[in-house]
PDB file of N, CA and C in Angstrom:
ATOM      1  N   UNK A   1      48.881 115.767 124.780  1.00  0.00           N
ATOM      2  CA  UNK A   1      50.160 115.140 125.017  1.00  0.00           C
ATOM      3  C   UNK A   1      50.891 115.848 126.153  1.00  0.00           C
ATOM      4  N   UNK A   2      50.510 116.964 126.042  1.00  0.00           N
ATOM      5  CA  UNK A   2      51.714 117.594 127.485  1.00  0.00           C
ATOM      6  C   UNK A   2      51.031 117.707 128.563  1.00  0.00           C
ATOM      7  N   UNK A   3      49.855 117.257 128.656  1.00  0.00           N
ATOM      8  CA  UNK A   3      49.315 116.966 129.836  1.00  0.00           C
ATOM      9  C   UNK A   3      49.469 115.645 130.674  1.00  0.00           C
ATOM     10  N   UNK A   4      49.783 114.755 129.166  1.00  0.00           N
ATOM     11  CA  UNK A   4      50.242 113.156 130.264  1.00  0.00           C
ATOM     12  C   UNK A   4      51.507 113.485 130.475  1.00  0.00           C
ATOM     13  N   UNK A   5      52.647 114.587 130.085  1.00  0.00           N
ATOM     14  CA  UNK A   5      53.942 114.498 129.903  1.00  0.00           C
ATOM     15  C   UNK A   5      53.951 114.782 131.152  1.00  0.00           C
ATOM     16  N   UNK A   6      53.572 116.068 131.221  1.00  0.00           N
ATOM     17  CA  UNK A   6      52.997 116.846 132.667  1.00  0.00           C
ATOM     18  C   UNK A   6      53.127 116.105 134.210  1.00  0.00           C
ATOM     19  N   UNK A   7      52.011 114.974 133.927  1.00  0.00           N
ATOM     20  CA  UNK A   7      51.615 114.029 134.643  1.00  0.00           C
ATOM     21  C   UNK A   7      52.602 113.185 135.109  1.00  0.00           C
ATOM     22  N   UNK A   8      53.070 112.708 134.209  1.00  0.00           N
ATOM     23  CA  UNK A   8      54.210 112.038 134.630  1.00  0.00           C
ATOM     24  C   UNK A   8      55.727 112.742 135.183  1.00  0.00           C
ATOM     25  N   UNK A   9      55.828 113.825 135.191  1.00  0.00           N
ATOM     26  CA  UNK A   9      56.467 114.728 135.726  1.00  0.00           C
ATOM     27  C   UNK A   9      56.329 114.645 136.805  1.00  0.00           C
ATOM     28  N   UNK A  10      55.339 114.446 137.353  1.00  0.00           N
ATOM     29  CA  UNK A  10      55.390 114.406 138.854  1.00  0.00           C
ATOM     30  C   UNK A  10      55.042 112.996 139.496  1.00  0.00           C
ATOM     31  N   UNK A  11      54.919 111.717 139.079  1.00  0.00           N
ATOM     32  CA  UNK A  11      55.963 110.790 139.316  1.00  0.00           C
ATOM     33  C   UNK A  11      57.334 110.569 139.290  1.00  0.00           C
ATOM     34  N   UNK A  12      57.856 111.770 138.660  1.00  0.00           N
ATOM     35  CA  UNK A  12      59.863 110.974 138.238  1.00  0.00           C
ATOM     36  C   UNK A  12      60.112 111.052 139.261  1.00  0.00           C
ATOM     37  N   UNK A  13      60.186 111.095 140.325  1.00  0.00           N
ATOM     38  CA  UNK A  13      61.253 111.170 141.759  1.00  0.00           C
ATOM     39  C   UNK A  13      60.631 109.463 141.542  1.00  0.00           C
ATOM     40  N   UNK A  14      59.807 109.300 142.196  1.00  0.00           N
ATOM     41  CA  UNK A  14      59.854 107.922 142.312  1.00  0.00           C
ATOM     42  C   UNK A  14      59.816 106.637 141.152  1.00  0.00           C
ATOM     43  N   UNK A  15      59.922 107.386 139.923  1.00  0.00           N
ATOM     44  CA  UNK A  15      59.659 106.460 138.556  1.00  0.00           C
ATOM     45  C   UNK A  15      61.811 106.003 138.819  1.00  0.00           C
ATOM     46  N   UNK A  16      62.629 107.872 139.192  1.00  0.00           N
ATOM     47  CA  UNK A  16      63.827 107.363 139.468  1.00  0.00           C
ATOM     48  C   UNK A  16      64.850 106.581 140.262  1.00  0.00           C
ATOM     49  N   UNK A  17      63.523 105.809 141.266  1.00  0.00           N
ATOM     50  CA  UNK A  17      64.227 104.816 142.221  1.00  0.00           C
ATOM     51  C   UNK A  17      64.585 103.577 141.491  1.00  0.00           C
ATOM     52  N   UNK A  18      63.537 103.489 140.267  1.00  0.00           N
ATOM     53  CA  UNK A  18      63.486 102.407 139.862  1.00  0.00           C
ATOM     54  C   UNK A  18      64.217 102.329 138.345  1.00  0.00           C
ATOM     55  N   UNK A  19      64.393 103.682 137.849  1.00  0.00           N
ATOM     56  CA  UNK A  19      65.178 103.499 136.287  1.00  0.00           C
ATOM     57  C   UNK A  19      65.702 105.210 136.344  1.00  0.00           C
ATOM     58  N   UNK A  20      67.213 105.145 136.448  1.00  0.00           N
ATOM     59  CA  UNK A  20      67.710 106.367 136.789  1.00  0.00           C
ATOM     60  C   UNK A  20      68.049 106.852 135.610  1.00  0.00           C
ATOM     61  N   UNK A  21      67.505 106.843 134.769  1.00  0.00           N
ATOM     62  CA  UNK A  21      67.884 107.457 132.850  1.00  0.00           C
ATOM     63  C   UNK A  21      66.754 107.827 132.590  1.00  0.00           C
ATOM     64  N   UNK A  22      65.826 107.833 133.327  1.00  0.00           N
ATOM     65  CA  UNK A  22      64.166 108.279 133.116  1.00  0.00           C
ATOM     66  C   UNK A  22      64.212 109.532 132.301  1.00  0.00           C
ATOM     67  N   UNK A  23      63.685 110.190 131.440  1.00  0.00           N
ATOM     68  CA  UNK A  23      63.822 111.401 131.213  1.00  0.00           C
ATOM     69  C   UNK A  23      63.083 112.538 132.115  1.00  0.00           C
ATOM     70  N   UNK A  24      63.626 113.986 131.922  1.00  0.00           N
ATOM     71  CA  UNK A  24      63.326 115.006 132.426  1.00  0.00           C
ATOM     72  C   UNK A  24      61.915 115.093 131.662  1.00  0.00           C
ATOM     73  N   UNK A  25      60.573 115.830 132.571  1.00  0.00           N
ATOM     74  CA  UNK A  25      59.902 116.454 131.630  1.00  0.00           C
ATOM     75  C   UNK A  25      59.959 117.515 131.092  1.00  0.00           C
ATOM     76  N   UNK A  26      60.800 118.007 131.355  1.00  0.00           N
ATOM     77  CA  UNK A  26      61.644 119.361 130.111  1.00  0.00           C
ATOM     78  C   UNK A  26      62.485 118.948 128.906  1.00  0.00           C
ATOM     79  N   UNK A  27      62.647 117.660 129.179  1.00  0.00           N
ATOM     80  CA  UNK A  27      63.554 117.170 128.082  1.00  0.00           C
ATOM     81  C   UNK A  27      62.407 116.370 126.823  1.00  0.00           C
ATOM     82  N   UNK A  28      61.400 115.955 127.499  1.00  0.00           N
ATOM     83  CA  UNK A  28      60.212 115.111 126.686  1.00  0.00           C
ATOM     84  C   UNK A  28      59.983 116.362 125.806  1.00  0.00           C
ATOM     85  N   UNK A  29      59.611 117.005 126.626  1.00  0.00           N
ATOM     86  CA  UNK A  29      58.494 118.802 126.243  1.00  0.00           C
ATOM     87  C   UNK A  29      59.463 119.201 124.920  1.00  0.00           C
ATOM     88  N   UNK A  30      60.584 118.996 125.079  1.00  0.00           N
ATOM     89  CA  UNK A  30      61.597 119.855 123.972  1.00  0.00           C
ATOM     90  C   UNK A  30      60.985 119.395 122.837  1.00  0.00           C
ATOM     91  N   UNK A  31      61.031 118.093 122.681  1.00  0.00           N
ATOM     92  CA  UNK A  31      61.075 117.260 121.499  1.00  0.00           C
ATOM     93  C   UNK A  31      59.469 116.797 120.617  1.00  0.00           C
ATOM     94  N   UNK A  32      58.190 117.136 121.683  1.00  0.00           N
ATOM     95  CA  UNK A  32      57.353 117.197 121.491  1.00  0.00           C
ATOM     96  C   UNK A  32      56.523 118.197 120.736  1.00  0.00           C
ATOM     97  N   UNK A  33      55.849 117.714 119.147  1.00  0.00           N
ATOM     98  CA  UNK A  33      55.294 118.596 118.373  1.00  0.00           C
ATOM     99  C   UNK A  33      54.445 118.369 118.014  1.00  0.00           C
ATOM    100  N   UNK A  34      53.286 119.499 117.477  1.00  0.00           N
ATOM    101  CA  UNK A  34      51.905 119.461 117.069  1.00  0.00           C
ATOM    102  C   UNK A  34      51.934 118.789 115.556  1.00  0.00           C
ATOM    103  N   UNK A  35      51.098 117.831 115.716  1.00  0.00           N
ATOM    104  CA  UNK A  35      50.796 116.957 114.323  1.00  0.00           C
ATOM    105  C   UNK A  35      50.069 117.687 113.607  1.00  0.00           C
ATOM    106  N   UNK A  36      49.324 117.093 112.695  1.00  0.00           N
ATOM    107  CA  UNK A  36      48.383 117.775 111.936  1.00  0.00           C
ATOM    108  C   UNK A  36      47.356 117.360 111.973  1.00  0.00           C
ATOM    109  N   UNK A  37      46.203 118.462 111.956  1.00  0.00           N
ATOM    110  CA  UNK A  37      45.408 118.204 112.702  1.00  0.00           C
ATOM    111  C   UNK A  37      44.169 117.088 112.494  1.00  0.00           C
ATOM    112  N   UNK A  38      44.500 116.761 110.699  1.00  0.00           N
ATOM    113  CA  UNK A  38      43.535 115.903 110.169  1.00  0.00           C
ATOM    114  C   UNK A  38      44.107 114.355 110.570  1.00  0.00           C
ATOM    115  N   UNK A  39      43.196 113.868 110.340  1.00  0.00           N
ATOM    116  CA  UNK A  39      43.029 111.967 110.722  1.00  0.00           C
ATOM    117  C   UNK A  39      42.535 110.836 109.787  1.00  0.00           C
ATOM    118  N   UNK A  40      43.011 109.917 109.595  1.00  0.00           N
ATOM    119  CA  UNK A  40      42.400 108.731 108.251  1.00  0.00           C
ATOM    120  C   UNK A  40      43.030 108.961 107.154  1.00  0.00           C
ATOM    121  N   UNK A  41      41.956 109.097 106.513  1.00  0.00           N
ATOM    122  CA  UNK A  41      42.211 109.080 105.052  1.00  0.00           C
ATOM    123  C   UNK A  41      42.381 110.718 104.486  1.00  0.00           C
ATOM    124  N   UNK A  42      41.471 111.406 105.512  1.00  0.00           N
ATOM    125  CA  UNK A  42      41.774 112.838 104.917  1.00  0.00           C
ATOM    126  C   UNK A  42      43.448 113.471 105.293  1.00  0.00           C
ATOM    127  N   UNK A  43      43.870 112.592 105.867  1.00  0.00           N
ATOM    128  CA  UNK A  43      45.225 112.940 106.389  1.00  0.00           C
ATOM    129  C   UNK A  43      46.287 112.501 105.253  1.00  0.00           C
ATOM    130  N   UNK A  44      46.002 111.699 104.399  1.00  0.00           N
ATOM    131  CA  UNK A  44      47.506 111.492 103.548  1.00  0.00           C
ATOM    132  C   UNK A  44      46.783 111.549 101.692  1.00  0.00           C
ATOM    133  N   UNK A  45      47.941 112.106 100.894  1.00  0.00           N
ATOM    134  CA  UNK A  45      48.143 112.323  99.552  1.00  0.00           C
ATOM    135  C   UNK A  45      48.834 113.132  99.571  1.00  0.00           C
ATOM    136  N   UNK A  46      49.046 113.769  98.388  1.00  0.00           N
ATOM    137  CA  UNK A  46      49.803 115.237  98.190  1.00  0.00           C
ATOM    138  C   UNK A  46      49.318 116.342  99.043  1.00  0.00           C
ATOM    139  N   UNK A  47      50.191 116.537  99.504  1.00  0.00           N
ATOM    140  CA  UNK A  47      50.200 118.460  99.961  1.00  0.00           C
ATOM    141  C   UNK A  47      50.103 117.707 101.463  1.00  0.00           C
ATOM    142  N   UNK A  48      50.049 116.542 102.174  1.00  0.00           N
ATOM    143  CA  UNK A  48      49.677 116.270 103.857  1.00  0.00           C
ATOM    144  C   UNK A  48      50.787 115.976 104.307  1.00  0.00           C
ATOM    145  N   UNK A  49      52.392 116.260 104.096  1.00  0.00           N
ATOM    146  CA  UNK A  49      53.552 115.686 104.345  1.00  0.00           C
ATOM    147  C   UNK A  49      53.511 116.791 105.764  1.00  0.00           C
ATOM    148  N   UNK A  50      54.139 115.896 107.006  1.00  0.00           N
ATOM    149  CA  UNK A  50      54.093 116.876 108.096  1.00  0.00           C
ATOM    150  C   UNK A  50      55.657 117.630 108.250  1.00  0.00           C
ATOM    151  N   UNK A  51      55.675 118.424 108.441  1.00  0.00           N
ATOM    152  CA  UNK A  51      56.729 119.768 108.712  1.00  0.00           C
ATOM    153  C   UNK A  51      57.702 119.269 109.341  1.00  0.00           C
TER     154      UNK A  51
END
């Protein structure tokens, strides 16, 4: 994920010609957190609630 965030970081000058509320990629990065790491079915019941 913080590699497309990344990525797109260095489009915003020109993503902001076109939508000037774009976010910062320091501001994405803040809010961005590690899930857990399981997937499917092994991912939900008791004890898999994420943090």
């Amino acid at each position: 994920m913080h590699s497309i965030v990344n990525a797109c970081g260095e489009v915003q000058q020109n993503v902001l010609l076109h939508e000037p509320d774009y976010p910062t990629t320091g501001s994405v990065l803040a809010v961005v957190r590690q899930g857990k790491p399981k997937c499917g079915v092994n991912a939900v019941g008791d004890g898999q609630d994420s943090p």
